[in-house]
C-alpha atoms as a PDB file:
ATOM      1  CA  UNK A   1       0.000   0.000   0.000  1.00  0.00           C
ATOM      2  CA  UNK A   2       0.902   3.700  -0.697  1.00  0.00           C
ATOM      3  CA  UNK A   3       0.351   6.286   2.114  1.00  0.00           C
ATOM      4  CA  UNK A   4      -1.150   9.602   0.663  1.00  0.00           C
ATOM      5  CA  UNK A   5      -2.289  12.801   2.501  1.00  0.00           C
ATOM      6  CA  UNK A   6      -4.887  15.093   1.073  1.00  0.00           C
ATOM      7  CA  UNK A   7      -5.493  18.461   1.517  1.00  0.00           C
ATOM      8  CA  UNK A   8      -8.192  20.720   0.309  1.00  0.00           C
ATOM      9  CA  UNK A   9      -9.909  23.857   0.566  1.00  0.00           C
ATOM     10  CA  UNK A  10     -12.632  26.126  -0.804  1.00  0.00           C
ATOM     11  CA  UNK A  11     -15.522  28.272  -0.266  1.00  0.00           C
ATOM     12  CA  UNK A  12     -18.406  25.658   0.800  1.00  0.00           C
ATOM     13  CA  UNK A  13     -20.763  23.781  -1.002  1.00  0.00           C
ATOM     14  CA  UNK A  14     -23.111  20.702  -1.137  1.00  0.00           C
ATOM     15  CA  UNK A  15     -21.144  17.848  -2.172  1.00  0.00           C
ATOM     16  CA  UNK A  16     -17.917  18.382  -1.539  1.00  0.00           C
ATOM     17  CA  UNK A  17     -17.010  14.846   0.718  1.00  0.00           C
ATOM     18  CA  UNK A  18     -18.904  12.809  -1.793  1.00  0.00           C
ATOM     19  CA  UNK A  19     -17.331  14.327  -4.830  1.00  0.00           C
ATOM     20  CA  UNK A  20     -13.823  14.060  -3.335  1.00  0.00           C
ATOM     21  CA  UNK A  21     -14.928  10.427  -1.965  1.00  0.00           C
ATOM     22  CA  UNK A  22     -16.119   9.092  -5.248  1.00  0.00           C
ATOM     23  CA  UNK A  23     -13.139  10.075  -6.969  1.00  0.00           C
ATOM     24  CA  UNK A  24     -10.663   8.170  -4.671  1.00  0.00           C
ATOM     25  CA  UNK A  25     -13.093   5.505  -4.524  1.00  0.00           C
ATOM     26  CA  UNK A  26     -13.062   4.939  -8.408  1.00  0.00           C
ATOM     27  CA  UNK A  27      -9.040   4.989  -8.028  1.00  0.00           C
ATOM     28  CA  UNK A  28      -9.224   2.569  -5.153  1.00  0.00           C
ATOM     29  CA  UNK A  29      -7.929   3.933  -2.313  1.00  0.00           C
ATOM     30  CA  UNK A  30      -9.317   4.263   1.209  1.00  0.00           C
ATOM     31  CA  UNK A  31      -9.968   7.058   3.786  1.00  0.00           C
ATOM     32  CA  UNK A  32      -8.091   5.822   6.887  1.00  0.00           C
ATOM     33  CA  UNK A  33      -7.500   9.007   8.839  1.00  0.00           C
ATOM     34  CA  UNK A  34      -9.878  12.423   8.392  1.00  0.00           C
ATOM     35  CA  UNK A  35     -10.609  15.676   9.655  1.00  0.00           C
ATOM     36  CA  UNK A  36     -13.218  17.593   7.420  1.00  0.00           C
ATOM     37  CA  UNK A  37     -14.462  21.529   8.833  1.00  0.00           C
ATOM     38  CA  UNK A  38     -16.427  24.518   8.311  1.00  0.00           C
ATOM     39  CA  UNK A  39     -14.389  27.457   9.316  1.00  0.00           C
ATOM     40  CA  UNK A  40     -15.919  31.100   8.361  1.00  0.00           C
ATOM     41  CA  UNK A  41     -17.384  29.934   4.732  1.00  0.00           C
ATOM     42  CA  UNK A  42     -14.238  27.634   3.892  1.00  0.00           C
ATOM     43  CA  UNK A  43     -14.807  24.126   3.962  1.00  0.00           C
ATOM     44  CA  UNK A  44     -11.181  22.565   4.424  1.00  0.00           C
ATOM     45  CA  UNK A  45     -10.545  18.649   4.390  1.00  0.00           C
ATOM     46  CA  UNK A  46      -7.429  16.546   5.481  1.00  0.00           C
ATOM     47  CA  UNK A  47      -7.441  13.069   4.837  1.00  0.00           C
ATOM     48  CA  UNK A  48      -4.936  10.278   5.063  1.00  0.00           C
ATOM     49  CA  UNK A  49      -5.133   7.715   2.260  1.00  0.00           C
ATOM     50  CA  UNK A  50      -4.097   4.170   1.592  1.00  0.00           C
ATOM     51  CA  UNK A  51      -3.666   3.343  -2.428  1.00  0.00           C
ATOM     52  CA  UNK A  52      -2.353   0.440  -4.095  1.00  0.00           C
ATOM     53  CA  UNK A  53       1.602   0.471  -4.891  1.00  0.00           C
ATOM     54  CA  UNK A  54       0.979   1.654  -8.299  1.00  0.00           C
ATOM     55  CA  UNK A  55      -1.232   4.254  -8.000  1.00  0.00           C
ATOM     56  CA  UNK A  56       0.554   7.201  -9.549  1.00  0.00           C
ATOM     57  CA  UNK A  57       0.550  10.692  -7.451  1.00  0.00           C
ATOM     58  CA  UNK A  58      -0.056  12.213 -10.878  1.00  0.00           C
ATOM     59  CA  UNK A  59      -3.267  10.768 -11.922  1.00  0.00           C
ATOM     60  CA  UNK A  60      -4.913  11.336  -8.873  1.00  0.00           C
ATOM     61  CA  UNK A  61      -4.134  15.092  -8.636  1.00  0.00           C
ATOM     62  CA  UNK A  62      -5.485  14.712 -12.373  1.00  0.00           C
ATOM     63  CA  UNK A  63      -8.484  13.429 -11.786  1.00  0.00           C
ATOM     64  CA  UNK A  64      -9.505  15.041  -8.525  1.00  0.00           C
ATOM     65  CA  UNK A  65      -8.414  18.163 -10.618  1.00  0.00           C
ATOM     66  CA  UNK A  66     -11.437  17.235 -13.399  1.00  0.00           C
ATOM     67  CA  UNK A  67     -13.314  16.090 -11.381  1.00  0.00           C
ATOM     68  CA  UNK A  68     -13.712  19.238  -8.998  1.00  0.00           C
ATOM     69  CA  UNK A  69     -13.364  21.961 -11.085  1.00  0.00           C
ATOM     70  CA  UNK A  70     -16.820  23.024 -10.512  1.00  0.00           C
ATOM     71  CA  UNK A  71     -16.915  23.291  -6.699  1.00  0.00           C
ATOM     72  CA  UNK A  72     -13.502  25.611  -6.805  1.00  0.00           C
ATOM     73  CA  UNK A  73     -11.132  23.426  -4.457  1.00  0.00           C
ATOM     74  CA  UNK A  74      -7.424  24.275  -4.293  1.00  0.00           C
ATOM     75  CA  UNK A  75      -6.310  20.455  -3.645  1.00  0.00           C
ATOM     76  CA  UNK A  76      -3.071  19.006  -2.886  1.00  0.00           C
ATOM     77  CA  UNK A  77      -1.662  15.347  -2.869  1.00  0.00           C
ATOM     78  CA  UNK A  78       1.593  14.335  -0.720  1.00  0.00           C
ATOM     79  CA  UNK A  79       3.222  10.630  -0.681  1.00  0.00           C
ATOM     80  CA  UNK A  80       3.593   9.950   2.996  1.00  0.00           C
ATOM     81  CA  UNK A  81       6.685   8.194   4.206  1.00  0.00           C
ATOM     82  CA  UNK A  82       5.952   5.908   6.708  1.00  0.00           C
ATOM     83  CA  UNK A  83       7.651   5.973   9.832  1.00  0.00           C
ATOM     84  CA  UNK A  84       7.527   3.758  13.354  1.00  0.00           C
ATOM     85  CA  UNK A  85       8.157   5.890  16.229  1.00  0.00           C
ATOM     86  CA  UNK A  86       9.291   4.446  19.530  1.00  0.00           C
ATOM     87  CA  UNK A  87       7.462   7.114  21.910  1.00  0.00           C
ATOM     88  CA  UNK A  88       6.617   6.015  25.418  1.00  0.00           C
ATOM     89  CA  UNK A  89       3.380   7.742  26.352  1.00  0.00           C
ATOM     90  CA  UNK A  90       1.226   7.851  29.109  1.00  0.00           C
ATOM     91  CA  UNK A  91      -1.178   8.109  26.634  1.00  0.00           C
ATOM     92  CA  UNK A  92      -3.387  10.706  24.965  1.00  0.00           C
ATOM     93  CA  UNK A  93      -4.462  13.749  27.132  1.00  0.00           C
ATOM     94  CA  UNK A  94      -7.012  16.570  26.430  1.00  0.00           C
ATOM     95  CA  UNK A  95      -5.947  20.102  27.803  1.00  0.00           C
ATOM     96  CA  UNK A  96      -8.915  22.867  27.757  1.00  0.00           C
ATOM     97  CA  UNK A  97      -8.301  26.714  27.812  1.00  0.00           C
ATOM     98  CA  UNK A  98     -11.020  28.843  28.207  1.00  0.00           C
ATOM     99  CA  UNK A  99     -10.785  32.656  28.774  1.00  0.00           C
ATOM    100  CA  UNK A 100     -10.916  36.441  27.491  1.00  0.00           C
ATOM    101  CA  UNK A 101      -9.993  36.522  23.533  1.00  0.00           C
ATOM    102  CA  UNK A 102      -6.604  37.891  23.053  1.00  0.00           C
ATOM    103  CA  UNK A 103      -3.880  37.362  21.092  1.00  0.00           C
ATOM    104  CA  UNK A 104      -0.660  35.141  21.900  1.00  0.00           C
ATOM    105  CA  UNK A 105      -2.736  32.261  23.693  1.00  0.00           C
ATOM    106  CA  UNK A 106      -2.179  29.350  21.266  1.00  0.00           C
ATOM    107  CA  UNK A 107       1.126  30.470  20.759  1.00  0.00           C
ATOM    108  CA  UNK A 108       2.117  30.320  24.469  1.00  0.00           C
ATOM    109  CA  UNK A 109       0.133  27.107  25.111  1.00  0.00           C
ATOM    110  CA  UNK A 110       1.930  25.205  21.951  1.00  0.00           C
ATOM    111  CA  UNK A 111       5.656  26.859  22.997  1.00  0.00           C
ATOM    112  CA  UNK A 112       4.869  25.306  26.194  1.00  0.00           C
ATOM    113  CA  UNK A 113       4.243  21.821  25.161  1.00  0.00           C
ATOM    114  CA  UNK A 114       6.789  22.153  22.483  1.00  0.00           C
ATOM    115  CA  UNK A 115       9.486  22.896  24.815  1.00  0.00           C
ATOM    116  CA  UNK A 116       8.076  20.062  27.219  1.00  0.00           C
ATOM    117  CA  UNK A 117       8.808  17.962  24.213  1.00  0.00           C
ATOM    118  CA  UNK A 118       4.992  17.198  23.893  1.00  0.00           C
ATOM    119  CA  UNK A 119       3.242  16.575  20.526  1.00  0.00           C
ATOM    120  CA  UNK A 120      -0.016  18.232  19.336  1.00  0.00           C
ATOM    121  CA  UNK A 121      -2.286  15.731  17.909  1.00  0.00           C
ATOM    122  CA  UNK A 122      -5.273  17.958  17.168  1.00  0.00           C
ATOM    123  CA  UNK A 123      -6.130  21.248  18.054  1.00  0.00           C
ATOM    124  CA  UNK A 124      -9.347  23.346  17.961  1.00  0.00           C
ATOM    125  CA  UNK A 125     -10.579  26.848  18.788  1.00  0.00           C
ATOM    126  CA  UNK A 126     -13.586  29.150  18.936  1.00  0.00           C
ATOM    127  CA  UNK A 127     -15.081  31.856  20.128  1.00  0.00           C
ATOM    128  CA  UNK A 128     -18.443  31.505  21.946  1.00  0.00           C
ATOM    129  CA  UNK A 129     -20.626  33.672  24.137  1.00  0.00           C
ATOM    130  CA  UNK A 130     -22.348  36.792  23.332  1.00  0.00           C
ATOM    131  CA  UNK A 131     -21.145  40.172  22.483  1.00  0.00           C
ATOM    132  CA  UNK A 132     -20.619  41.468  25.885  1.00  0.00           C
ATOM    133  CA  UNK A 133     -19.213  37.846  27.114  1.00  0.00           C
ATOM    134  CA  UNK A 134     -17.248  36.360  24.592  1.00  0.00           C
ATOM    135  CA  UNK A 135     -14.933  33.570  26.072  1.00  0.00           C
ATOM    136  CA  UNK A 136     -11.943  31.698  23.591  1.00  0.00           C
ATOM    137  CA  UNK A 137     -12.176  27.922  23.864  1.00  0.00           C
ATOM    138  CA  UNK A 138      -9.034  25.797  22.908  1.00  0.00           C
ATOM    139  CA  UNK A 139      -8.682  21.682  23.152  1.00  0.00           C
ATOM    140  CA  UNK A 140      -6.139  20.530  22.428  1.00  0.00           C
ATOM    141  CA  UNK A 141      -5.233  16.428  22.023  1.00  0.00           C
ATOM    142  CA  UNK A 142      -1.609  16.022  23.114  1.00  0.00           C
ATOM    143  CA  UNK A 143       1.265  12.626  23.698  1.00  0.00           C
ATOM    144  CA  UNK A 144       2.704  13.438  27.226  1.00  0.00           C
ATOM    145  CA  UNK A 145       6.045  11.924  26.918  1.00  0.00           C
ATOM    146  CA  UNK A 146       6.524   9.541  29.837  1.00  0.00           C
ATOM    147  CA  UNK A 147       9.647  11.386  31.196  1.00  0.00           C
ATOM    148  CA  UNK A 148       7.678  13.921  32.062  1.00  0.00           C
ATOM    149  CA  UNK A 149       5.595  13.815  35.714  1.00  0.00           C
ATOM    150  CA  UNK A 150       2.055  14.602  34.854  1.00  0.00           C
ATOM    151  CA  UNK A 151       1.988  16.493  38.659  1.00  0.00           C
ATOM    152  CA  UNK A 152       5.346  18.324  37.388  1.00  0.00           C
ATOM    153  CA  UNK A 153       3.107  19.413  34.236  1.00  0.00           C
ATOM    154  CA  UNK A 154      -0.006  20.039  35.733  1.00  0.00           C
ATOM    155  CA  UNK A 155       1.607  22.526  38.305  1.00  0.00           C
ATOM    156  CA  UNK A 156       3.077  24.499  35.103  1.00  0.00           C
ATOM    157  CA  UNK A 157       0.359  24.719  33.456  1.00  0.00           C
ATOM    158  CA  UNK A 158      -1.142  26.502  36.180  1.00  0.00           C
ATOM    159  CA  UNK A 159       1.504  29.214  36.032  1.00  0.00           C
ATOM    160  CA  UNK A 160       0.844  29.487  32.412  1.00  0.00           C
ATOM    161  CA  UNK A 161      -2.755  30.034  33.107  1.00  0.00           C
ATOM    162  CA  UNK A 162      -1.930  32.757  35.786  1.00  0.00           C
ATOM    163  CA  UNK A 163       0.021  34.325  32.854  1.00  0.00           C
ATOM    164  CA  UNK A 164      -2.557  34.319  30.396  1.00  0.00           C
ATOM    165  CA  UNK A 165      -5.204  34.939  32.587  1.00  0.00           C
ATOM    166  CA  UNK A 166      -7.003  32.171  31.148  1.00  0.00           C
ATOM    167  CA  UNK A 167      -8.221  28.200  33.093  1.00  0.00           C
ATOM    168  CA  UNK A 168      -6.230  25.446  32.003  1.00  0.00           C
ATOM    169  CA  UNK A 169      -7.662  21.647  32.687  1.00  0.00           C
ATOM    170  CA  UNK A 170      -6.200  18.558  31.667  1.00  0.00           C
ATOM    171  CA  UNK A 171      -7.437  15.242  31.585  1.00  0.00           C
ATOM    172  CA  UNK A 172      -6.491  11.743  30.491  1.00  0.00           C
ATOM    173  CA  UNK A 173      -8.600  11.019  27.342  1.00  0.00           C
ATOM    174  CA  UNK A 174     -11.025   8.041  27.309  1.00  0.00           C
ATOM    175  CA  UNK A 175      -9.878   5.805  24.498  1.00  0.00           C
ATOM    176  CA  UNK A 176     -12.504   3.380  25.356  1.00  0.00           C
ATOM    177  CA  UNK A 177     -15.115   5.446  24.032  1.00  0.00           C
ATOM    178  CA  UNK A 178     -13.496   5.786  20.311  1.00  0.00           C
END
C-alpha cells in the first residue's frame, strides 16, 4: 500500500465529501485518517489515504483536478513516508483553555508543550458567548512523553494560566469510548 495525505480547501458547497470520496473511490484507495471543517465559509478537508503500490501521485491530482473543477477546491496530494516511532506515552491527554480573547494564547500554550517535548495531535478553537461575554475555547489532544511527571506538568500549566489569565484543565482522554 501507498500512504497519501490530502489536503483541500474552498468556499463551501453541497457535495464536496462525496465528490472528493467518489473520486478516490473509483481509483481505489481508502480514507483511513480524516478531519473535514467549516471554518468562516471555507470548507477545508485533510485526509490520510491508503492506495495500491501503483497508483501514480499524478493521476490522482489529475483526476480530482477534473473532477472538482466546478466546486472551486485548491487540492493538494503528498506521498507519505511511513515511519515507526518508539514514543513512550502515558497516553493521549485533552488540555482545555477557556478565557478572554486575546492574542498570543495558542502560541504560548503550543511553545509550552513544544518545549516540554509534547506533541499536538489535534487542536481546535472558537469563540463563543455573546457580544458582551465572549470567552476563547481551545482543546487541544496532546502525547505526554513519559519522562515527564504529569503532577510536574499540571503545576506548570497553572503558572501558564496565571500568565494568560485564562483556566487550564487537563485530563487523560477516554480511548474506550473511540
Amino acid at each position: 500500500m501507498k500512504i497519501l495525505s490530502l489536503s483541500a480547501i474552498g468556499k463551501d458547497k453541497v457535495g464536496i465529501v462525496s465528490s472528493i470520496s467518489k473520486v478516490l473511490f473509483e481509483l481505489g484507495c481508502n480514507i483511513e485518517d480524516s478531519t473535514m471543517t467549516l471554518l468562516g465559509g471555507q470548507f477545508a478537508v485533510i485526509l490520510l489515504l491508503s492506495c495500491p503500490k501503483n497508483t501514480e501521485v499524478s493521476k490522482i491530482k489529475t483526476k480530482l483536478k477534473t473532477s472538482l473543477n466546478h466546486l472551486g477546491l485548491s487540492v493538494t496530494v503528498n506521498e507519505v513516508e511511513q515511519t515507526k516511532k518508539d514514543t513512550k506515552n502515558y497516553g493521549d491527554y485533552i488540555i482545555a483553555v477557556y478565557g478572554a480573547d486575546k492574542a498570543g494564547i495558542v502560541y504560548s500554550v503550543s511553545r509550552y508543550l513544544a518545549d516540554n517535548k509534547i506533541n499536538i495531535t489535534d487542536v481546535q478553537t472558537k469563540i463563543s458567548g455573546n457580544k458582551k461575554h465572549k470567552v476563547y475555547i481551545m482543546l487541544l489532544e496532546v502525547n505526554i512523553p513519559k519522562s515527564l511527571k504529569i503532577d510536574d506538568f499540571k503545576h506548570c500549566l497553572h503558572h501558564l494560566a496565571e500568565d494568560l489569565d485564562v483556566e487550564i484543565f487537563v485530563n487523560q482522554a477516554d480511548s474506550t469510548t473511540i
